[in-house]
Protein backbone atom coordinates (compact mmCIF):
# COMPACT_ATOMS: atom_id res chain seq x y z
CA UNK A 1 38.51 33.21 4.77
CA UNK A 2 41.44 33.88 6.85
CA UNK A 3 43.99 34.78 3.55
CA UNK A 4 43.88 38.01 2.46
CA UNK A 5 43.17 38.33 -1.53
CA UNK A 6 46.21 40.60 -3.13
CA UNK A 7 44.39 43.87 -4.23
CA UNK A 8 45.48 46.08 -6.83
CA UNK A 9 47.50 47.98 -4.76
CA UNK A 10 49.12 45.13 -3.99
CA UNK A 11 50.16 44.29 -7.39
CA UNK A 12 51.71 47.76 -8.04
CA UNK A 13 53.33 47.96 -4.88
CA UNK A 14 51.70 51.18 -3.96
CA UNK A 15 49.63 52.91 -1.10
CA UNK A 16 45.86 53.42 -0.92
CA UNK A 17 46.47 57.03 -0.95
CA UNK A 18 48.76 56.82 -4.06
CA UNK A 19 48.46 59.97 -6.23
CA UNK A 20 48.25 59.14 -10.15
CA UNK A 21 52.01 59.84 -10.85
CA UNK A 22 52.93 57.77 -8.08
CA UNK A 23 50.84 54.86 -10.00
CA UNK A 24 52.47 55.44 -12.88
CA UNK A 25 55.55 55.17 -11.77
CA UNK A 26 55.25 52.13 -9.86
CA UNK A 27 53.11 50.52 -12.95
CA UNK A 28 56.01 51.32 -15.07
CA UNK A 29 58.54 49.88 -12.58
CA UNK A 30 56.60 46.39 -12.10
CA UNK A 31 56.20 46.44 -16.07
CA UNK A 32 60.32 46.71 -16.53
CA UNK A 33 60.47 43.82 -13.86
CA UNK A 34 58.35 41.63 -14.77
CA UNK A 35 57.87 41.86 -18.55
CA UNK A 36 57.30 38.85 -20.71
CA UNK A 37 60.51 39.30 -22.78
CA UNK A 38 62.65 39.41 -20.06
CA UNK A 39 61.74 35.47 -19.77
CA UNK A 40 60.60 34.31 -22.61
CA UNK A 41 58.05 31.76 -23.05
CA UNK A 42 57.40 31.75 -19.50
CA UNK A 43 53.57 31.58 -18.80
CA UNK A 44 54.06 32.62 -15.46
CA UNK A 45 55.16 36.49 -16.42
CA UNK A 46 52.90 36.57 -18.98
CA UNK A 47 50.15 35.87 -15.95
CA UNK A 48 51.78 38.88 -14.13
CA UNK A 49 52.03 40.80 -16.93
CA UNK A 50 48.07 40.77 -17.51
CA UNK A 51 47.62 41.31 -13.59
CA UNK A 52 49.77 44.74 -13.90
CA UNK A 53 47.83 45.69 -16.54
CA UNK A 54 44.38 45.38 -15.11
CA UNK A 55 45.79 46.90 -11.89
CA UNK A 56 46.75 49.89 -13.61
CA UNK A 57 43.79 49.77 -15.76
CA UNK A 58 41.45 50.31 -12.89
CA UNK A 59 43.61 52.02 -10.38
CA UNK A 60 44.40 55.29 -13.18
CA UNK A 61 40.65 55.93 -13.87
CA UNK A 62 39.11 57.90 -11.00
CA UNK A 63 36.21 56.30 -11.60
CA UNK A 64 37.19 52.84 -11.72
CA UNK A 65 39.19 53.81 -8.82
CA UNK A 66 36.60 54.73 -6.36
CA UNK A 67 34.26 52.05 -7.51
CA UNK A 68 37.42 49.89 -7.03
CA UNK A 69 37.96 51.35 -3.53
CA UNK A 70 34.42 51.65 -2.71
CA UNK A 71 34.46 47.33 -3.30
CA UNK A 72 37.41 47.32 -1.56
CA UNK A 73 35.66 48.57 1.89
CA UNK A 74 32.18 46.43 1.71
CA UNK A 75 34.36 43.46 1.37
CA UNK A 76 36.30 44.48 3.97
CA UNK A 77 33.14 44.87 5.96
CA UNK A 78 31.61 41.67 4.88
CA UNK A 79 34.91 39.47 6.48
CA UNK A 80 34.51 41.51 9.48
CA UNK A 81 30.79 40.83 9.83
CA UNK A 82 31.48 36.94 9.03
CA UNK A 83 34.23 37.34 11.56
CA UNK A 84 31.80 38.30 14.25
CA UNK A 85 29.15 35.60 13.11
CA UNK A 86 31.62 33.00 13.97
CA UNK A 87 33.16 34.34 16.93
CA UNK A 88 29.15 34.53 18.26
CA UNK A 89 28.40 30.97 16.85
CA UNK A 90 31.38 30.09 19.10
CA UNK A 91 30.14 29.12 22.72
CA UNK A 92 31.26 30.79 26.12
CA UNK A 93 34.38 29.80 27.30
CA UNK A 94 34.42 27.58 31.09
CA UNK A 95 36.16 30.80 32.37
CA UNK A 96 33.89 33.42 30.51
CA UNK A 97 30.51 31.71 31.60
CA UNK A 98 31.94 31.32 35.22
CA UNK A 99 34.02 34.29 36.15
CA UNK A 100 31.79 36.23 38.55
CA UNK A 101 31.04 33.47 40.41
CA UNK A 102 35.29 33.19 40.86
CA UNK A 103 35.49 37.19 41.30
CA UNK A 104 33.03 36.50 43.85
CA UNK A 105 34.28 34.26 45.86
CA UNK A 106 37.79 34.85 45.72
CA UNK A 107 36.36 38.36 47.32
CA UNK A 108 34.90 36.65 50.14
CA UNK A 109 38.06 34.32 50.53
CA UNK A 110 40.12 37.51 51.21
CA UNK A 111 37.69 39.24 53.23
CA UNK A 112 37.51 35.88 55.68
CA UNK A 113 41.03 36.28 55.93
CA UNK A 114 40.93 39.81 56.83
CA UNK A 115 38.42 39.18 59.33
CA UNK A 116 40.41 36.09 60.52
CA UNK A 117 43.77 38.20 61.10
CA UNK A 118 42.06 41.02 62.88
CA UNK A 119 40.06 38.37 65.26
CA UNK A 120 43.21 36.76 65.99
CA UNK A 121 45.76 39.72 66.49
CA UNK A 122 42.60 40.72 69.06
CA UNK A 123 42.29 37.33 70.88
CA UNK A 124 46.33 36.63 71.60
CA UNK A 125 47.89 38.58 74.40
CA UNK A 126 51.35 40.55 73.24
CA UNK A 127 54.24 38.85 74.68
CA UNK A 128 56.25 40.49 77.36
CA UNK A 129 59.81 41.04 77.31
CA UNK A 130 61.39 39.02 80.06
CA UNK A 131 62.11 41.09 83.01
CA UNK A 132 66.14 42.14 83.90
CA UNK A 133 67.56 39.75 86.38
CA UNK A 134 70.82 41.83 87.52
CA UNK A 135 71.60 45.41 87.53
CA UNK A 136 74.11 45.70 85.83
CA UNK A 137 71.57 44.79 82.75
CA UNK A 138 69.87 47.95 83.10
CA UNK A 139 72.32 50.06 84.42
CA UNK A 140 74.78 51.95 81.98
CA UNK A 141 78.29 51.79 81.85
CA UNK A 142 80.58 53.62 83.65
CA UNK A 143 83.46 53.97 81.82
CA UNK A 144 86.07 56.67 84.18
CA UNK A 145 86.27 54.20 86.52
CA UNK A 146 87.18 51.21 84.31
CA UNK A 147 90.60 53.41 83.45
């Protein structure tokens, strides 16, 4: 059911919102192009021929039109619904059945290793900087006297 049937609209190349001129025209464009005496004997435009026809047949009555459209939407409705059937038939994925139980503990992993860094950043002592030997280390430069 995944191919999509060619509608009407389709066939004459035209929007959904297609005034009646606009059908017209593109009925009268598709019956130039594909008209049985432009290949004769060919079964094949004949076949497209007929399916012109019938599209324009229904889609420039108002009536047939809106039936047409109205058929259009409950089928439309009806894959969708037998869409959702299968994709319910379907059973969990591993991930889908188990994903709080991950969420959860991959929440309590990172929260251990908060915990972890703060215990451990409180139980080692800072290190010191090692203490100046000589003077002239700490003392600053005098630079007149160099001259």
């Amino acid at each position: 059911m995944g191919a999509s049937v060619q509608t009407h609209y389709d066939t004459l190349s035209v929007a959904h919102q297609a005034g009646p001129d606009l059908v017209r025209k593109a009925y009268r464009r598709q019956a130039q192009k594909y008209h049985p005496d432009k290949a004769p004997g060919s079964r094949e435009a004949q076949q497209r021929m007929a399916s012109i026809n019938e599209a324009y047949a229904v889609l420039s009555h108002p009536a047939r039109r809106a039936s047409y459209d109205r058929w259009i939407a409950a089928r439309h409705a009806r894959l969708a619904a037998e869409r959702e059937v299968q994709r319910a038939a379907q059973p969990p994925s591993r991930f889908a059945a188990a994903w709080p139980w991950t969420l959860l503990f991959a929440t309590i992993a990172c929260a251990m290793l908060a915990v972890g860094t703060v215990l451990y950043k409180a139980a080692v002592r800072p290190v010191a900087p090692p203490p100046a030997t000589t003077a002239t280390a700490t003392a600053p430069l005098d630079r007149s006297s160099a001259r």
